[in-house]
C-alpha atoms as a PDB file:
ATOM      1  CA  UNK A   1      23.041  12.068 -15.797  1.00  0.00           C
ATOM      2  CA  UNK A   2      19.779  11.383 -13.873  1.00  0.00           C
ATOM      3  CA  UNK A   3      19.206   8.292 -12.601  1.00  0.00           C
ATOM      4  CA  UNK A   4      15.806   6.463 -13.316  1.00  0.00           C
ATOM      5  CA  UNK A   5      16.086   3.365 -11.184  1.00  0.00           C
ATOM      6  CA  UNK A   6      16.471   3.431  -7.583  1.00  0.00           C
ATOM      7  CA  UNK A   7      18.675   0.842  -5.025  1.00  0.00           C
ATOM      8  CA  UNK A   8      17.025  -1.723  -3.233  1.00  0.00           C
ATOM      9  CA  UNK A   9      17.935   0.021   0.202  1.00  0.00           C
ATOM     10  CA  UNK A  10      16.855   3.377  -1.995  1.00  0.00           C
ATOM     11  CA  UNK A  11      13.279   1.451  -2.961  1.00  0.00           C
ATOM     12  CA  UNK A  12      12.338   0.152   0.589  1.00  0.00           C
ATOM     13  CA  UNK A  13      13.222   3.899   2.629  1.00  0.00           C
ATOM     14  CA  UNK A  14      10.973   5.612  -0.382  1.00  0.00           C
ATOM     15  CA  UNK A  15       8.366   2.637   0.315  1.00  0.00           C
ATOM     16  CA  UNK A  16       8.358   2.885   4.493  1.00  0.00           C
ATOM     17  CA  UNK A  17       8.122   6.962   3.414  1.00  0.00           C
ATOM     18  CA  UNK A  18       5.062   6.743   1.047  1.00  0.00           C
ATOM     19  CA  UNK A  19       3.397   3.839   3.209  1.00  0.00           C
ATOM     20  CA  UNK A  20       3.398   5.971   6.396  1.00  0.00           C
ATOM     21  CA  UNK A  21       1.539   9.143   4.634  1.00  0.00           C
ATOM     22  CA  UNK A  22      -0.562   7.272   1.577  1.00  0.00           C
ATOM     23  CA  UNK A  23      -0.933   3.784   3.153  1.00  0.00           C
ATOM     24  CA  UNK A  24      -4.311   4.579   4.180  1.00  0.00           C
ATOM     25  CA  UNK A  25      -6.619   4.775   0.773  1.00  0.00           C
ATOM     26  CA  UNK A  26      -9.076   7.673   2.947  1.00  0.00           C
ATOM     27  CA  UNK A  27      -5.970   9.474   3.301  1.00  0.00           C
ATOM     28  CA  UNK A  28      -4.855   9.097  -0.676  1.00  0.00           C
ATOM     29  CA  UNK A  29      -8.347  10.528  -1.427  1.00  0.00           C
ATOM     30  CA  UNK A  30      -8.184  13.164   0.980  1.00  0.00           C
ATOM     31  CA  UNK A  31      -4.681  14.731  -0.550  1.00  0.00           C
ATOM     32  CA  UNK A  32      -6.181  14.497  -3.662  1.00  0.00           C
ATOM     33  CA  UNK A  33      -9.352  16.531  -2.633  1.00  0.00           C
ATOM     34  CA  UNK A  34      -6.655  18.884  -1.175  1.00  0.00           C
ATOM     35  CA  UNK A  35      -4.859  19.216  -4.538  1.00  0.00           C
ATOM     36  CA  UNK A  36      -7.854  20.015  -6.265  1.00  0.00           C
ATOM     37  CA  UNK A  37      -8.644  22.965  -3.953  1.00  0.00           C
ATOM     38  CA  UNK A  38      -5.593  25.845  -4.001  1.00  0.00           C
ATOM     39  CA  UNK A  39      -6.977  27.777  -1.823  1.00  0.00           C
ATOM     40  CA  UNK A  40      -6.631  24.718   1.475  1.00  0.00           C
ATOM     41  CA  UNK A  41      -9.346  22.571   2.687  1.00  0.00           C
ATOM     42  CA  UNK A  42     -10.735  22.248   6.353  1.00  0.00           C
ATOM     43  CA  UNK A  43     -10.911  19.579   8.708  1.00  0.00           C
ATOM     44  CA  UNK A  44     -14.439  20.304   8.979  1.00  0.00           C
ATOM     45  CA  UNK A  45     -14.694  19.849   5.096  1.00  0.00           C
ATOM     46  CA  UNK A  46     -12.726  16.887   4.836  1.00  0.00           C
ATOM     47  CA  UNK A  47     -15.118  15.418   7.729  1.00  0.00           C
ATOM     48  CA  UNK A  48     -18.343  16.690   5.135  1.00  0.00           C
ATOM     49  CA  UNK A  49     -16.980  15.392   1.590  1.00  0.00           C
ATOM     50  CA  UNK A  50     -15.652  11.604   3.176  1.00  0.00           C
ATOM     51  CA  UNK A  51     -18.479  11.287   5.936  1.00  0.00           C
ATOM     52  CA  UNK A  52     -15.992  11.319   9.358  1.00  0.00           C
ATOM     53  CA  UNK A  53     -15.827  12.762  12.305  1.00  0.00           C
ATOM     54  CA  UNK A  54     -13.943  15.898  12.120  1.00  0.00           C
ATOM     55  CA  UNK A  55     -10.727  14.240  14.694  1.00  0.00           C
ATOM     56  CA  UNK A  56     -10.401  11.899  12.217  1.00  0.00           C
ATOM     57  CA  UNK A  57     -10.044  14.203   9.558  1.00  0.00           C
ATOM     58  CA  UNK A  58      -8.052  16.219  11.871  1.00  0.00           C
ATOM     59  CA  UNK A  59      -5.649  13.335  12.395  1.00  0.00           C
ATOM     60  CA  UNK A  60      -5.330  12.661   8.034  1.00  0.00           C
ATOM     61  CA  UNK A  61      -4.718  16.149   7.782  1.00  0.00           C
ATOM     62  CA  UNK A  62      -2.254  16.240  10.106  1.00  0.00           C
ATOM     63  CA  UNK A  63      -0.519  13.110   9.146  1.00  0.00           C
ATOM     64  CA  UNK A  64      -0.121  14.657   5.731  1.00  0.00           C
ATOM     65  CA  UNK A  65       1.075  17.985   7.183  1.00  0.00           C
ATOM     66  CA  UNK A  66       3.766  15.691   9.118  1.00  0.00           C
ATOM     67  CA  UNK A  67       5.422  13.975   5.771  1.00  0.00           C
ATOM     68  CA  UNK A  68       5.629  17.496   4.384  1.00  0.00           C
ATOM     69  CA  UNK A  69       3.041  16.621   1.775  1.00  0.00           C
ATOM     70  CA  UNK A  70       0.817  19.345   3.208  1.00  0.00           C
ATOM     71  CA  UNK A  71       1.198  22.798   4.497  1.00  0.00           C
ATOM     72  CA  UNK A  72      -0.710  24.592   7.327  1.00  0.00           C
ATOM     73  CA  UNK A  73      -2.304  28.341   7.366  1.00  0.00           C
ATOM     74  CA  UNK A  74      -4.817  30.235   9.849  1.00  0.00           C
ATOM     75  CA  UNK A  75      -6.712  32.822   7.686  1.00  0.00           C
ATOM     76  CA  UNK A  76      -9.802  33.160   6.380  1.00  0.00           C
ATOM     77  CA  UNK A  77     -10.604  33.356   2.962  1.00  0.00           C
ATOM     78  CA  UNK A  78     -11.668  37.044   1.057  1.00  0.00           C
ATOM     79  CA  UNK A  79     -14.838  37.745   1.738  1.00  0.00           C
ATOM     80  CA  UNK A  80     -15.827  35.440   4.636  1.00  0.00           C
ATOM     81  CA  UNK A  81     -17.320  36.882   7.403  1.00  0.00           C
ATOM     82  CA  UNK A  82     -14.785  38.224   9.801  1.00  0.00           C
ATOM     83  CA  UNK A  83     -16.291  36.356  13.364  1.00  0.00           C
ATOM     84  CA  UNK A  84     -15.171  33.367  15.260  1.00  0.00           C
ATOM     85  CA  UNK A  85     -11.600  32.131  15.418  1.00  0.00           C
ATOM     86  CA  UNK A  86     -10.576  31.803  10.995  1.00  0.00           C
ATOM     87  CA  UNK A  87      -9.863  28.207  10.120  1.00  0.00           C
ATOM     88  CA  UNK A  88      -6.750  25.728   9.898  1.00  0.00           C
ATOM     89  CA  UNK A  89      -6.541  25.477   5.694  1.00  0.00           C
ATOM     90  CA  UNK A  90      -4.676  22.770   4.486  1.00  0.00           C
ATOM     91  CA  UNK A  91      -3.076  23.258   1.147  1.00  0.00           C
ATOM     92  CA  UNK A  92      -0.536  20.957  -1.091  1.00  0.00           C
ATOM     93  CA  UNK A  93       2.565  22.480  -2.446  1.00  0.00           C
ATOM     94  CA  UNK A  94       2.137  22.284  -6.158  1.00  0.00           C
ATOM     95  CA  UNK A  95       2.281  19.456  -8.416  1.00  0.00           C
ATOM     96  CA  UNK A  96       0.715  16.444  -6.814  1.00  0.00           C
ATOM     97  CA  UNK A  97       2.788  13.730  -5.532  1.00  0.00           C
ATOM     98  CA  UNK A  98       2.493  10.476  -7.839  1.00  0.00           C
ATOM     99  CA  UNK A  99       0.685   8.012  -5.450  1.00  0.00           C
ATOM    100  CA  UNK A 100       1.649   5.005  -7.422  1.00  0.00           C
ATOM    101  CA  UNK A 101       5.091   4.599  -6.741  1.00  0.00           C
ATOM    102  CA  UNK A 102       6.670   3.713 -10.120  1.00  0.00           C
ATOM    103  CA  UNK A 103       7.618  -0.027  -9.577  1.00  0.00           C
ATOM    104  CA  UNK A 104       9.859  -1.077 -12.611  1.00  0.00           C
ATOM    105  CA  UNK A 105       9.534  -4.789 -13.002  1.00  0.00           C
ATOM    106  CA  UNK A 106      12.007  -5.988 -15.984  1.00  0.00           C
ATOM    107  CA  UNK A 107       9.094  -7.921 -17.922  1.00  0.00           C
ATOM    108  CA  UNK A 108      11.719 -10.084 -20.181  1.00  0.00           C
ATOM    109  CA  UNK A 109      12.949 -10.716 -16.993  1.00  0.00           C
ATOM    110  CA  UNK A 110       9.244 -11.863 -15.364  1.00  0.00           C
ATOM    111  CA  UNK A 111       8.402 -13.276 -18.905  1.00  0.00           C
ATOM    112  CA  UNK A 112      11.357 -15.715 -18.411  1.00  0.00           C
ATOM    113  CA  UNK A 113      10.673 -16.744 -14.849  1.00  0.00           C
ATOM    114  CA  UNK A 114       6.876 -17.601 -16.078  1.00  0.00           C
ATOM    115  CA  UNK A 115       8.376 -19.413 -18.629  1.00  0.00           C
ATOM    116  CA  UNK A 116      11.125 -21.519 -16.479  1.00  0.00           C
ATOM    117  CA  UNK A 117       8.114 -22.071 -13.481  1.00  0.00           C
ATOM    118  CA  UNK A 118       5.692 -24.127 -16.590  1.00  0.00           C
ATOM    119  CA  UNK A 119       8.402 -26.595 -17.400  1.00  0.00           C
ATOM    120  CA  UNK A 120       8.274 -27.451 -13.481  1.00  0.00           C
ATOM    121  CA  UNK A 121       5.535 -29.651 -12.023  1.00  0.00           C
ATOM    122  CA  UNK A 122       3.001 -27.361 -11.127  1.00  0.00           C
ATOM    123  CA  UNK A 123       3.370 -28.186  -7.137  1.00  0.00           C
ATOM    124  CA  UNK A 124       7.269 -27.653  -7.295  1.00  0.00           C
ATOM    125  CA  UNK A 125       6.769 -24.500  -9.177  1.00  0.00           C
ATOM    126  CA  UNK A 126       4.412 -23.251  -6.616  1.00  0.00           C
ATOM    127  CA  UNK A 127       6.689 -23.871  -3.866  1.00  0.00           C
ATOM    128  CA  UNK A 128       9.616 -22.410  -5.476  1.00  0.00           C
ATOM    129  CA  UNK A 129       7.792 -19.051  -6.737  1.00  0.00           C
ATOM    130  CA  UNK A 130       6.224 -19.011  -2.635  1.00  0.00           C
ATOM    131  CA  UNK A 131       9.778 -19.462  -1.631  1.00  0.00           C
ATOM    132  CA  UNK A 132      11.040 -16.840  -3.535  1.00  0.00           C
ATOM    133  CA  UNK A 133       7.876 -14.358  -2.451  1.00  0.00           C
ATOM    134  CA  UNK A 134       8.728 -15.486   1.506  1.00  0.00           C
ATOM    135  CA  UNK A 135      12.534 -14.023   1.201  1.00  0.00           C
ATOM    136  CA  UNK A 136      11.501 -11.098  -0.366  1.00  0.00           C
ATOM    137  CA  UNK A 137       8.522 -10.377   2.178  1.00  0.00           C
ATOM    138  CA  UNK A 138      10.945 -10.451   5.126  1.00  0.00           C
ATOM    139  CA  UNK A 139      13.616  -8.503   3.287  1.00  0.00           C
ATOM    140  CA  UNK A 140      10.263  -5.639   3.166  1.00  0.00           C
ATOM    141  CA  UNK A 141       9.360  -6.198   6.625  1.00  0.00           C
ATOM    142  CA  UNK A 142      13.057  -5.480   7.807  1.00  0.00           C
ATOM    143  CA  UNK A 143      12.949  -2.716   5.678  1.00  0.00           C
ATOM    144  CA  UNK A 144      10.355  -1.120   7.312  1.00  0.00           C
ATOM    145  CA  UNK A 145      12.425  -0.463  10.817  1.00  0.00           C
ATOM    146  CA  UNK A 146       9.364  -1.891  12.673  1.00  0.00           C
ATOM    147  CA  UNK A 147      10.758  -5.344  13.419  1.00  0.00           C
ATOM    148  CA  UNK A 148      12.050  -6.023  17.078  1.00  0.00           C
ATOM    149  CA  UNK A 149       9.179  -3.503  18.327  1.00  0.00           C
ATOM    150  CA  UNK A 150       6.995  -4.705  20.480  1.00  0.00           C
ATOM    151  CA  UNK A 151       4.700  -7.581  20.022  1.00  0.00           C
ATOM    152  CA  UNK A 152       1.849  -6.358  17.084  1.00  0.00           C
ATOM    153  CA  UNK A 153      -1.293  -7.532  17.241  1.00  0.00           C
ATOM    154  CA  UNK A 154      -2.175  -9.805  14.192  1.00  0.00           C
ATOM    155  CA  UNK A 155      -5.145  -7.232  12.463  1.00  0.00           C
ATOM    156  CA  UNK A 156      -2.161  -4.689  12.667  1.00  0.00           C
ATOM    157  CA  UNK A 157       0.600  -6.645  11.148  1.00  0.00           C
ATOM    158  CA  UNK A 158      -2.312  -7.133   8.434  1.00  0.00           C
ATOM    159  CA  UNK A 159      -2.674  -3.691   7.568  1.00  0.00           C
ATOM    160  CA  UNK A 160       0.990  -3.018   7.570  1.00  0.00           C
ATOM    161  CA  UNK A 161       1.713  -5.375   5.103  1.00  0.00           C
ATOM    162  CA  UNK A 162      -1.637  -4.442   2.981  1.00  0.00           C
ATOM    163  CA  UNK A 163      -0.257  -0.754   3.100  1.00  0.00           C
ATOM    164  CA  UNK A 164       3.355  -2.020   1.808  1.00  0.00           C
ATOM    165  CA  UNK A 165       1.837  -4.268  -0.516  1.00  0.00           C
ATOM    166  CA  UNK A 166       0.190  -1.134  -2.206  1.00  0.00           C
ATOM    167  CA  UNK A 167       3.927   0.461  -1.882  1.00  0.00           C
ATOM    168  CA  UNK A 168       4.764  -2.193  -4.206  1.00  0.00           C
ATOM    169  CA  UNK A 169       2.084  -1.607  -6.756  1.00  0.00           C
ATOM    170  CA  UNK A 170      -0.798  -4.059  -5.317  1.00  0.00           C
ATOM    171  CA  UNK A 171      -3.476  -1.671  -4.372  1.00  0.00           C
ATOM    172  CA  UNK A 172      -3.832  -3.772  -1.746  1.00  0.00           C
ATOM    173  CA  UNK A 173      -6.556  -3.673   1.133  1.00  0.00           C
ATOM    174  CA  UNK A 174      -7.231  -6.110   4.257  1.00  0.00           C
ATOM    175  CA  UNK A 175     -10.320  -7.033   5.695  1.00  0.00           C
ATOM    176  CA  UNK A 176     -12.067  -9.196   7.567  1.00  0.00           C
ATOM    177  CA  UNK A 177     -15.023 -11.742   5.901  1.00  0.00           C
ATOM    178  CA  UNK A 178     -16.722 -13.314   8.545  1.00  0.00           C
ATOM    179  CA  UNK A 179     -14.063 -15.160  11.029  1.00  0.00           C
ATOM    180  CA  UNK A 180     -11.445 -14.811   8.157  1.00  0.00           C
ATOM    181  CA  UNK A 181      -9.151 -11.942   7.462  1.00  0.00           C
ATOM    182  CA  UNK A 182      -8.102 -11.436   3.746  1.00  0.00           C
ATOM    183  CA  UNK A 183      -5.849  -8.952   1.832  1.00  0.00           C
ATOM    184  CA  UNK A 184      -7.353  -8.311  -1.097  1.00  0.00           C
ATOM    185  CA  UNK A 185      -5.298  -6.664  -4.658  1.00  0.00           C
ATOM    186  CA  UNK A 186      -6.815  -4.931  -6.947  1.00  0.00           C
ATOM    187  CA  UNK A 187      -4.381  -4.767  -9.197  1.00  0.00           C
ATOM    188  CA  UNK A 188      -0.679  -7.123  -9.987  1.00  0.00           C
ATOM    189  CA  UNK A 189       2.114  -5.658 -10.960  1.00  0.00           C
ATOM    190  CA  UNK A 190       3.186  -8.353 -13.099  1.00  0.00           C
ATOM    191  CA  UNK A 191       0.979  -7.779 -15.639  1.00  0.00           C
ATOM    192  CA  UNK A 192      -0.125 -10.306 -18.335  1.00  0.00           C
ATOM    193  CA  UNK A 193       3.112 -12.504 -17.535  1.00  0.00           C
ATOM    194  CA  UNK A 194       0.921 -13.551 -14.353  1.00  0.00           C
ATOM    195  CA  UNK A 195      -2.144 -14.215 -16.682  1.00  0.00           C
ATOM    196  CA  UNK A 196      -0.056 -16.209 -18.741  1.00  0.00           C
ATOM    197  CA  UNK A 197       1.588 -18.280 -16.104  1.00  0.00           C
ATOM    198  CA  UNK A 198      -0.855 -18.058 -12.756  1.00  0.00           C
ATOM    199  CA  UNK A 199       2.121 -19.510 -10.990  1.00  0.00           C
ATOM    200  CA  UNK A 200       3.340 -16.185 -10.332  1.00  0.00           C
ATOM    201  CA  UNK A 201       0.439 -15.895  -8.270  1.00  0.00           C
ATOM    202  CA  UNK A 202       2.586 -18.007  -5.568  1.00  0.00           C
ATOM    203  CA  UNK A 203       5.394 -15.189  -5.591  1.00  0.00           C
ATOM    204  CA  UNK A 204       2.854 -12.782  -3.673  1.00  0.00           C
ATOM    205  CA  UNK A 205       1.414 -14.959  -1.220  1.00  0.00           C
ATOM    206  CA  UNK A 206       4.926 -15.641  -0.515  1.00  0.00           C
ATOM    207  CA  UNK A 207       5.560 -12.324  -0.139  1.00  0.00           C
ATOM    208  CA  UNK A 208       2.140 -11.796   2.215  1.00  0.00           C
ATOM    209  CA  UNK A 209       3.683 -14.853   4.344  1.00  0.00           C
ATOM    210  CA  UNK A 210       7.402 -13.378   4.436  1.00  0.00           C
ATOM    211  CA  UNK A 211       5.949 -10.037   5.817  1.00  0.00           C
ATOM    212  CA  UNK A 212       3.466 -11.750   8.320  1.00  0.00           C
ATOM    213  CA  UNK A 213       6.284 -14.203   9.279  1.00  0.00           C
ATOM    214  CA  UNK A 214       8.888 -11.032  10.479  1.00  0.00           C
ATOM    215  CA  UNK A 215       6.220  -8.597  11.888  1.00  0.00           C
ATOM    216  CA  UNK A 216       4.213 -10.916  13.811  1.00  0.00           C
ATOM    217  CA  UNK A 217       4.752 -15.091  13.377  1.00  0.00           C
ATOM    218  CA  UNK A 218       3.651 -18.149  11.662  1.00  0.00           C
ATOM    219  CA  UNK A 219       0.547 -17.807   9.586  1.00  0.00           C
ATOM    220  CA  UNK A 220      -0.785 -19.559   6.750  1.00  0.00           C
ATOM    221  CA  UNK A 221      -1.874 -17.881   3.531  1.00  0.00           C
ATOM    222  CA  UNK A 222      -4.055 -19.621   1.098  1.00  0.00           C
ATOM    223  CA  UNK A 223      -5.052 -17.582  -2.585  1.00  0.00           C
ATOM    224  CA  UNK A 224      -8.638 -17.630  -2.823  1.00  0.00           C
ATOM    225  CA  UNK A 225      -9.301 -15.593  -5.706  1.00  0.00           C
ATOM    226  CA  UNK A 226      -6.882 -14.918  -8.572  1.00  0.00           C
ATOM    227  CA  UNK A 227      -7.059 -12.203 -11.850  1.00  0.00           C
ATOM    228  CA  UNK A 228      -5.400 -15.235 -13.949  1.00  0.00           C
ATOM    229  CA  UNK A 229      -8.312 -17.080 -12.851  1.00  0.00           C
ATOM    230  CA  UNK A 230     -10.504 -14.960 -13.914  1.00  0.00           C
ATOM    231  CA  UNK A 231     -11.526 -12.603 -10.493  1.00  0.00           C
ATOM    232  CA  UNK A 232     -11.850  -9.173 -10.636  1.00  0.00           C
ATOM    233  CA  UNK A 233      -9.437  -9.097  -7.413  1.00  0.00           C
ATOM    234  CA  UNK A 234      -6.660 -11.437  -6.121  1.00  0.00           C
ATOM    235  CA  UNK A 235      -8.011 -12.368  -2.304  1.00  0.00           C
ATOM    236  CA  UNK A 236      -5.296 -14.391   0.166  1.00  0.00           C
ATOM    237  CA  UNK A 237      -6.958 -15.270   3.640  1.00  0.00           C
ATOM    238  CA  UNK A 238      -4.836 -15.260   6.142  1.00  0.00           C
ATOM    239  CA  UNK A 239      -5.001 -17.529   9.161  1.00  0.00           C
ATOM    240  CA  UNK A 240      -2.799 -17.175  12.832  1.00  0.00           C
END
């Protein structure tokens, strides 16, 4: 029998695997413009279609080629023009890899939590759901095999936890907004139970804190915008 579900230790090496190829949301795109050509794609046509110098293309493609979600060939395609040195092609294997890695969140389970948080005062609830978010944050940093390397600037910690946030189903970005940095989610992968109870909203700052807190120190994370409150993105600014 196949198993659907994976192990927590399972979960976090499939997350530190998809984060370190698809992190970057250029590079998502890019391996999808690959997929949709068969025949490869070029650095210099990557560079053309997403408007960057051809390195950086270079260094996507190759990224890609590195997790064995692309392959490399040096030909040139029938009837080119047979002068010059032919091109690298970059071409997927197949089937393209599912991006969004399928987070299964038990939503009786989430439901319930929602439920028990409301019958708390709201500034107990708060803490407890952050509290929760914080142990499971640092349980993902570990899990990335980064921690005890040297000292990471703050920006970078940022982006590593905005790329494992996405891991997790957060479509998460960070950025900086005048003096401010903020992570910003476009989507929550609790669902309606965090529109019904916005305390849930606690669990990933929590979470944002946790990471921050193992990869590089203290920080403090306050929620800005929120989907439950009616955003179109959930925004936490982060502060060292």
């Amino acid at each position: 029998m196949t198993r659907e579900t994976l192990t927590p230790t399972e979960f976090s090496s499939a997350v530190t695997a998809i984060t370190s190829a698809f992190g970057d949301p250029t590079r998502r795109q890019i391996y999808l413009f690959a997929h949709e050509h068969p025949e490869g794609v070029t650095a210099s046509q990557v560079a053309e279609r997403f408007d960057l110098h051809a390195n950086v293309a270079r260094h996507h493609l190759d990224k890609l080629t590195a997790g064995s979600h692309l392959e490399v060939s040096v030909a040139r395609l029938p009837g080119s023009p047979g002068v010059g040195r032919p091109s690298k092609r970059y071409k997927t294997h197949g089937q393209a890899v599912q991006l969004d890695l399928p987070v299964r969140h038990d939503d009786v389970l989430v439901t319930l939590l929602g439920k028990a948080l409301a019958m708390l005062p709201r500034e107990q609830a708060e803490a407890m759901a952050e509290e929760v978010g914080m142990e499971y944050g640092r349980a993902m940093a570990e899990a990335m095999g980064e921690v005890g390397d040297v000292q990471r600037s703050f920006r970078t910690a940022l982006h590593a936890v905005a790329d494992a946030l996405s891991a997790h189903g957060f479509a998460a970005h960070a950025e900086q907004h005048g003096d401010e940095l903020r992570i910003i989610s476009d989507h929550c992968p609790f669902g309606d139970a965090a529109v019904e109870h916005p305390v849930i909203c606690a669990v990933d700052r929590g979470m944002v804190r946790g990471m921050l807190e193992t990869l590089y120190g203290d920080t403090t994370a306050l929620t800005e915008a929120s989907r439950p409150a009616g955003d179109t993105a959930c925004i936490t600014a982060i502060t060292g």
